[in-house]
Protein backbone atom coordinates (compact mmCIF):
# COMPACT_ATOMS: atom_id res chain seq x y z
CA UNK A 1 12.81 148.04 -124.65
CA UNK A 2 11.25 147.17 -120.88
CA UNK A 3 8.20 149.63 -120.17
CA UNK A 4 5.48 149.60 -117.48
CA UNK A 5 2.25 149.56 -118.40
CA UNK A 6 -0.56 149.82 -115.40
CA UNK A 7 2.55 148.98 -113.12
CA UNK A 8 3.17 145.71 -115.46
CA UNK A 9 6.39 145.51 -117.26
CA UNK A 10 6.26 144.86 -121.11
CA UNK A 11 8.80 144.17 -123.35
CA UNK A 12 7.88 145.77 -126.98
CA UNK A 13 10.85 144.91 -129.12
CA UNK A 14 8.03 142.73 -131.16
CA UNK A 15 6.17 145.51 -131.96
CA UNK A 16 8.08 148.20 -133.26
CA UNK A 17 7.34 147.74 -137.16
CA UNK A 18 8.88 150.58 -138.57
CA UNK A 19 13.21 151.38 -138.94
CA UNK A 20 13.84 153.76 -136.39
CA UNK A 21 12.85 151.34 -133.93
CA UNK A 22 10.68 153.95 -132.06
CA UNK A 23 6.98 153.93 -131.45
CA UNK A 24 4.94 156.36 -130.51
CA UNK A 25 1.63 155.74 -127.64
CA UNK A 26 -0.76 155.56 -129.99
CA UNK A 27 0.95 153.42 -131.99
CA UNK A 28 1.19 151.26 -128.50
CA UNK A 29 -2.58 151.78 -128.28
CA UNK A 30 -3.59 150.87 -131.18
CA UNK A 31 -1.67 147.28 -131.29
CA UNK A 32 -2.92 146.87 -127.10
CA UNK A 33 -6.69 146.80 -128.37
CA UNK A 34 -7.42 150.16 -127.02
CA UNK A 35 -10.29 152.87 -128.26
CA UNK A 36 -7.88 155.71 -128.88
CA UNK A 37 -10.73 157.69 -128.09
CA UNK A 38 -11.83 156.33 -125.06
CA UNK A 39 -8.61 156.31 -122.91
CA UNK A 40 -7.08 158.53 -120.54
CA UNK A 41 -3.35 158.33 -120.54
CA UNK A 42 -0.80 159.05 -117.41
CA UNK A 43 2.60 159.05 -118.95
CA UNK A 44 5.12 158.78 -116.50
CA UNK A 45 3.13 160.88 -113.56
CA UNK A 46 1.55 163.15 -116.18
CA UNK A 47 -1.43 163.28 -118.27
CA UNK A 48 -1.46 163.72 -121.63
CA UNK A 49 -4.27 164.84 -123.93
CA UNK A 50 -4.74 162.16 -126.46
CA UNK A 51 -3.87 165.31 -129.31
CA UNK A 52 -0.28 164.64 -127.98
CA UNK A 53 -0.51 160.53 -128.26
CA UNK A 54 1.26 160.58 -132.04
CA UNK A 55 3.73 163.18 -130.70
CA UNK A 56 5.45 161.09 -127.27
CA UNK A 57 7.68 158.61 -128.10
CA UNK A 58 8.19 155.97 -125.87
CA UNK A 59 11.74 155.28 -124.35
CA UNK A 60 13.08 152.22 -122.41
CA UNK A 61 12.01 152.65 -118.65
CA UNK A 62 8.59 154.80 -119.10
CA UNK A 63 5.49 154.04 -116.99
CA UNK A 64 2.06 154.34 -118.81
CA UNK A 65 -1.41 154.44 -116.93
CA UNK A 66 -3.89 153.65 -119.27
CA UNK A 67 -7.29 153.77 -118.07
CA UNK A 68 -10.47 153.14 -120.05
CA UNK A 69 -13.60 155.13 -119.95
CA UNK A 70 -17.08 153.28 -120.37
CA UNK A 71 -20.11 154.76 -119.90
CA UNK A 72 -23.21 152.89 -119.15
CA UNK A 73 -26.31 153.57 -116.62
């Protein structure tokens, strides 16, 4: 399955783990290194509250905008 993450394709064939061969984005989050709780997610043009991450399932073609929020001062 080709998907585009931050306008980047990505195959992720490799890391679906479970049988259904589906995985959902915060599965995806999780194995890209990213603070579930610390991310804003545009999922194909919309934004998604991150209650909704376990419930999207990605499909072949979808474009993810994953941006980070860090604080500082």
């Amino acid at each position: 399955m080709k998907i585009f993450i931050n306008s980047r394709p990505h195959l992720i064939e490799n890391i679906i783990s479970n049988n259904f061969n589906k995985i959902n984005i915060n599965q995806l989050l999780k194995y890209l290194d990213y603070e579930i709780t610390s991310v804003v997610i545009e999922y194909n043009g919309l934004v998604i509250e991150s209650s909704r991450f376990e419930k999207i399932l990605i499909k072949d073609g979808d474009k993810l905008e994953i941006l980070s929020i860090v604080g500082g001062g």
